[in-house]
Protein backbone atom coordinates (compact mmCIF):
# COMPACT_ATOMS: atom_id res chain seq x y z
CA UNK A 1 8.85 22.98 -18.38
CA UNK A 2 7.28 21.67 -15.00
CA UNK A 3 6.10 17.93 -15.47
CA UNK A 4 2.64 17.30 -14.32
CA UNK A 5 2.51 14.67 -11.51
CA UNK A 6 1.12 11.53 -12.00
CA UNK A 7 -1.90 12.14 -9.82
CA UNK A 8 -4.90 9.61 -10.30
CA UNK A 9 -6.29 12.98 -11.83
CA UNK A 10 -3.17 13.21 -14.38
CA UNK A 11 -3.33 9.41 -15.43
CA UNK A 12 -6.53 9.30 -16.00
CA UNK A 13 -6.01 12.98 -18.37
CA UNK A 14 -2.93 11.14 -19.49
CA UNK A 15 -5.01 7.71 -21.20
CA UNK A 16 -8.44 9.98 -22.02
CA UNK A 17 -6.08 12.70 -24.23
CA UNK A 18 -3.45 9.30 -25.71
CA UNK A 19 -6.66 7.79 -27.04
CA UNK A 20 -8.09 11.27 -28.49
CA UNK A 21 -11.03 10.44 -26.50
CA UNK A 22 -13.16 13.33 -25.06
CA UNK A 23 -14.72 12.89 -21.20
CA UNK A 24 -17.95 11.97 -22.54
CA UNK A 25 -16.22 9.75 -24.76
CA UNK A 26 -14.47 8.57 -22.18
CA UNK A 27 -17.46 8.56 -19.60
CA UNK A 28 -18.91 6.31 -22.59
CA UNK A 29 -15.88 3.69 -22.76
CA UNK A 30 -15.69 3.11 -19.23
CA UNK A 31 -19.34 3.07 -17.61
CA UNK A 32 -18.33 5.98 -15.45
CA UNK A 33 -20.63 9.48 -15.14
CA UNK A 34 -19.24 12.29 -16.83
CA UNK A 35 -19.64 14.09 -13.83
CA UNK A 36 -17.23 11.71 -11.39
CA UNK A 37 -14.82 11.71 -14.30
CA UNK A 38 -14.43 14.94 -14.36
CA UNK A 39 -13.49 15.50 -10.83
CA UNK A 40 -11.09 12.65 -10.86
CA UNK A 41 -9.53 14.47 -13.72
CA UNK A 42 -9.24 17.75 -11.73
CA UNK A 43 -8.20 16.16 -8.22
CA UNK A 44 -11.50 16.64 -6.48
CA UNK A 45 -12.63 12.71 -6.09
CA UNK A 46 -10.48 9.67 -5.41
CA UNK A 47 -11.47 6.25 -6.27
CA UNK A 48 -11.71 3.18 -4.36
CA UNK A 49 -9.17 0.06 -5.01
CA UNK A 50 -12.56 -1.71 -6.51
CA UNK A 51 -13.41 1.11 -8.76
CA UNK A 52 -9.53 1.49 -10.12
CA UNK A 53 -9.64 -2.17 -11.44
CA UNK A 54 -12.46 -2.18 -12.84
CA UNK A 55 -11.77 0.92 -14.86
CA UNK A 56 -8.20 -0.11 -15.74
CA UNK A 57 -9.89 -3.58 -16.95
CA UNK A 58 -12.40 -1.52 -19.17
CA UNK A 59 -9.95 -0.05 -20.37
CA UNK A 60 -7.85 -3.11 -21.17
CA UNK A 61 -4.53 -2.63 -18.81
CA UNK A 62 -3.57 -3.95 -15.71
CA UNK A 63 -3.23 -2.21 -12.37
CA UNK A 64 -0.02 -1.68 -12.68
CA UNK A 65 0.02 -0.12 -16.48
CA UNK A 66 -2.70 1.46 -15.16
CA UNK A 67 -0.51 3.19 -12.21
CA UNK A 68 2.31 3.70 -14.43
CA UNK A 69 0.21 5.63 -17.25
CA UNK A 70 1.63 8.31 -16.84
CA UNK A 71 3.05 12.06 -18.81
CA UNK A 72 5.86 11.69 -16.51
CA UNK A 73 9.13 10.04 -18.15
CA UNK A 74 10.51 7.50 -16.56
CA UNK A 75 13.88 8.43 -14.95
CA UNK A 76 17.05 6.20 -14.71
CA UNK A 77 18.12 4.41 -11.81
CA UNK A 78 21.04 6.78 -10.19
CA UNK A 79 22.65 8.84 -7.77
CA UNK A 80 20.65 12.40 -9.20
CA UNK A 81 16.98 10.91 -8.63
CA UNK A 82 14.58 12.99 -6.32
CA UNK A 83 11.13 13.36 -5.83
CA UNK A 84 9.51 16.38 -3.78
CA UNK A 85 5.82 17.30 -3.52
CA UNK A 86 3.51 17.36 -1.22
CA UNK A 87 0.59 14.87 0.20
CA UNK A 88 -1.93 16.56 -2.29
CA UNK A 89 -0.11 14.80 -4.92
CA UNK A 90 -0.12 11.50 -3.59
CA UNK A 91 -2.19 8.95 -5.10
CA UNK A 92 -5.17 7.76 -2.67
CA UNK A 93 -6.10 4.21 -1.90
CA UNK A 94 -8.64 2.71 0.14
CA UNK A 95 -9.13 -0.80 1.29
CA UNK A 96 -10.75 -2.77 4.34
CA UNK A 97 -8.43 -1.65 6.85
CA UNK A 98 -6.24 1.17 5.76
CA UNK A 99 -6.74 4.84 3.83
CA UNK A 100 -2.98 4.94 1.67
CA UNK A 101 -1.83 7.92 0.64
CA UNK A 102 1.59 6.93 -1.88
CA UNK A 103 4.18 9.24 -2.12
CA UNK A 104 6.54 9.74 -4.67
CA UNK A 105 4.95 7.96 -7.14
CA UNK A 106 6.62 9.74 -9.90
CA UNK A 107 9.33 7.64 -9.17
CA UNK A 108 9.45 4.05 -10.94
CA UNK A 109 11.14 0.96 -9.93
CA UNK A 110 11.88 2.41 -5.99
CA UNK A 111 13.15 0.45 -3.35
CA UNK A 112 11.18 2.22 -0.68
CA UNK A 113 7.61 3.00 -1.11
CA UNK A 114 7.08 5.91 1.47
CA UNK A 115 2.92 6.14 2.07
CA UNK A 116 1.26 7.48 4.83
CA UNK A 117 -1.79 5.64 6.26
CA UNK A 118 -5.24 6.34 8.24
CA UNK A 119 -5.73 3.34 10.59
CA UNK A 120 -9.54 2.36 10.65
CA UNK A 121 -9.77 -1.01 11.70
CA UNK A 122 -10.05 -1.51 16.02
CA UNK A 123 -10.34 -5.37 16.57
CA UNK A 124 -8.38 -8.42 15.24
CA UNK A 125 -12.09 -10.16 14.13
CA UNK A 126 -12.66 -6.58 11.90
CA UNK A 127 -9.11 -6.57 10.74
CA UNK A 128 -8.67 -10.20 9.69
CA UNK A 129 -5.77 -12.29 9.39
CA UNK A 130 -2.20 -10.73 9.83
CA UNK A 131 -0.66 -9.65 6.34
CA UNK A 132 2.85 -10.65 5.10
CA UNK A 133 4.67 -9.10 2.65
CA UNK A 134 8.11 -9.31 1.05
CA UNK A 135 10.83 -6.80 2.77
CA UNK A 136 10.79 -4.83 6.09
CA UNK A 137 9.01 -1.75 7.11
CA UNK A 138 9.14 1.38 9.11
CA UNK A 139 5.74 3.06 11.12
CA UNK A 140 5.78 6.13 12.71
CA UNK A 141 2.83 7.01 14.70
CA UNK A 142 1.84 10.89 13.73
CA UNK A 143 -1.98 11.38 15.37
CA UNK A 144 -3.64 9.32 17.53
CA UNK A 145 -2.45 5.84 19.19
CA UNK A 146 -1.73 2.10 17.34
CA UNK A 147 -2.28 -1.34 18.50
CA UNK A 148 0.79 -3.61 16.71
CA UNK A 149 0.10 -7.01 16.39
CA UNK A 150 2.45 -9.63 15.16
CA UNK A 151 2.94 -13.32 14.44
CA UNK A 152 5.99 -14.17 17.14
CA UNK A 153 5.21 -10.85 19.35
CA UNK A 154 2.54 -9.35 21.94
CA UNK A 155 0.60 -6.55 20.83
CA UNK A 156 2.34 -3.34 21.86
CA UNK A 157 0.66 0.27 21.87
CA UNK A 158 2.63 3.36 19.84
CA UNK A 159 1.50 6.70 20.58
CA UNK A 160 2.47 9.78 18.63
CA UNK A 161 6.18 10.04 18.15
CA UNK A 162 6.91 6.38 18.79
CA UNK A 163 7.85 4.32 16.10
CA UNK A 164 7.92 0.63 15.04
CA UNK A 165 10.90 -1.06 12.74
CA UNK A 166 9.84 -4.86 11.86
CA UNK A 167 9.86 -7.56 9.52
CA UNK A 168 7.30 -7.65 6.75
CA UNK A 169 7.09 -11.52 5.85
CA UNK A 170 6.36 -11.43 9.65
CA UNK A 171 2.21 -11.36 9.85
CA UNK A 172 1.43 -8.07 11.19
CA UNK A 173 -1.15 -5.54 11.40
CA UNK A 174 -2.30 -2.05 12.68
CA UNK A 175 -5.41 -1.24 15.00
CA UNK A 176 -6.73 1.92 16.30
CA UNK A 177 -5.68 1.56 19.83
CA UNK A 178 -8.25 1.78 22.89
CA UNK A 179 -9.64 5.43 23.51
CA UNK A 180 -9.43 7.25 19.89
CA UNK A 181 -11.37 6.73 16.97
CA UNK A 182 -8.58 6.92 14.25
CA UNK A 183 -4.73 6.74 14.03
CA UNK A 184 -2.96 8.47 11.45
CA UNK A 185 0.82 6.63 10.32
CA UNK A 186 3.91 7.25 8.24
CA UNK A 187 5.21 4.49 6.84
CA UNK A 188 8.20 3.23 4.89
CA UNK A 189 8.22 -0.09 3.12
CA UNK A 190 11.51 -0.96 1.70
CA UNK A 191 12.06 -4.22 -0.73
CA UNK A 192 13.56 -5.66 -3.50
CA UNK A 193 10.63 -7.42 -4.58
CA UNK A 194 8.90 -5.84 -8.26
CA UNK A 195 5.40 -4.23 -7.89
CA UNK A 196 5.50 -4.05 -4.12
CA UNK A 197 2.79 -0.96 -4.53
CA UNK A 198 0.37 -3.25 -5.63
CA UNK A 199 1.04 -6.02 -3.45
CA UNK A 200 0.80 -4.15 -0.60
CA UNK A 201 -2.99 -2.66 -1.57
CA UNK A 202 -3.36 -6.47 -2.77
CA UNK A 203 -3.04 -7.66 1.19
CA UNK A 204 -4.40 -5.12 2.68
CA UNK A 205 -7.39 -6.62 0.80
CA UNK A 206 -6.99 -10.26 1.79
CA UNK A 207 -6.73 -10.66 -1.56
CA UNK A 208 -2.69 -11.86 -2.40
CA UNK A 209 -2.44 -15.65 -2.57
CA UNK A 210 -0.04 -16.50 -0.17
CA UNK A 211 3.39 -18.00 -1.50
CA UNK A 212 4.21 -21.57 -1.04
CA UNK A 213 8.29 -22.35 -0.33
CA UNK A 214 9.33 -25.08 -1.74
CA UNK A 215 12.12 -27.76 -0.05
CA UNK A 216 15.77 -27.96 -1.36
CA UNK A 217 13.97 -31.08 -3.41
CA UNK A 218 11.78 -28.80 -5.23
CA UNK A 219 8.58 -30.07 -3.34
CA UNK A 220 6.22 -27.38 -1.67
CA UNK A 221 6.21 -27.38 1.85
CA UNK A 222 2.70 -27.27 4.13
CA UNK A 223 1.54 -23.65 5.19
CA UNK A 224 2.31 -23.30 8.83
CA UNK A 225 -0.32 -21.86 11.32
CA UNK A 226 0.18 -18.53 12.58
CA UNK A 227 1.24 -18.33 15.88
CA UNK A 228 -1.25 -16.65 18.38
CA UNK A 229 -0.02 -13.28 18.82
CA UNK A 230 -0.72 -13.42 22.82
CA UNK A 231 2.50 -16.22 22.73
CA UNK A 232 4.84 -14.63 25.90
CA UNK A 233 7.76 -15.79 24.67
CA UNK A 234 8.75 -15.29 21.03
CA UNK A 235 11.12 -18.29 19.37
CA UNK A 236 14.45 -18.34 19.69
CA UNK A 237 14.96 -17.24 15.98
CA UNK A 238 12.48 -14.40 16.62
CA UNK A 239 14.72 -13.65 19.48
CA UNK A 240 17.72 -13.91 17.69
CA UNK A 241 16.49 -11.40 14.96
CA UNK A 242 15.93 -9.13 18.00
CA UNK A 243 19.27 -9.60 19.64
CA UNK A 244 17.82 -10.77 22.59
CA UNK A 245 18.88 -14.37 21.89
């Protein structure tokens, strides 16, 4: 028996049929038109980051029980896990500066969450302040051209077939570069860290408190400044990171 994949379209069948509830009942629960429920149900609308917590809040969950509601049983950790499909099963996710697409998302507890990614944003004023995450992450430029901007580096351009491997808890962001009117991206975040998925959607939103290290005496320490991104020289522990130290 072929397991259906937990599409937005499948979790939200998934929770409606677990609570016996029928779309209009559903429609009913969760302040949503019958009409744009039922094409979320059948794949044929996508919902925006804003619209997926408020329905998983109506419906008493959090994001990620939301995300994880799924027919799909949750596989062990092991050697014999694998995940193939195709981007029409990926689950869609837009926010200020970025269209997601998630891949894989059958698969629970992964150390890499593979996505690919429609690059929107074109200045550093509309983009906002560089986002850090835990982990490090791989970009490969597909269509169009990228503007990389970093905390300790100058902003480079990729084009299509160039690539970018960097640290995450580095700030960092993605522009449209000069000339085209999109970029399209694959991109591979990899990390230990628990609910990176919605971390990563979190930031892209401005929206992730940033953490606050704390001293070998327990106290926290002050939030330091990004550095400007223009800096021609990167520190020597940048540098050292690099190899170039």
């Amino acid at each position: 028996m072929v397991k259906a994949k937990p599409s937005l379209g499948n979790i939200v069948r998934h929770i409606r049929t677990s609570n016996g509830w029928t779309l209009a009942e559903m429609s009913q629960h969760v302040a949503i038109p019958l009409s744009t429920l039922a094409k979320v149900e059948k794949g044929h609308l996508t919902l925006t980051y804003d619209k997926l917590v408020d329905l998983s809040d109506k419906l008493g969950m959090s994001l990620s029980d939301f995300l994880n509601a799924s027919p799909a049983a949750s596989q062990p950790k092991g050697m014999a896990r694998r995940s193939v499909g195709q981007t029409a099963d990926s689950l869609t996710i837009e926010t200020k500066n970025y269209d997601y697409r998630y891949l894989c998302t059958e698969l629970r507890g992964k150390i890499m969450i593979p996505l690919i990614s429609r690059v929107r944003s074109k200045t550093m004023q509309e983009f906002g302040e560089l986002l850090r995450h835990p982990g490090e992450e791989f970009t490969y430029v597909i269509e169009g051209a990228i503007e990389v901007h970093s905390e300790f580096y100058d902003p480079i351009t990729l084009r299509a077939g160039e690539y970018i491997y960097l640290d995450s808890e580095m700030g960092h962001g993605y522009l449209v570069a000069d000339g085209f009117e999109e970029a399209t991206v694959l991109a591979v975040c990899a990390s230990a860290a628990t609910n990176l998925q919605q971390e990563l959607i979190a930031q892209a939103r401005g929206e992730a408190p940033k953490p606050i290290k704390a001293d070998a005496a327990g106290n926290a320490e002050k939030p330091k400044l990004a550095r400007s991104p223009t800096n021609k020289k990167a520190p020597a522990k940048a540098r050292r990171r690099a190899g170039t130290a």
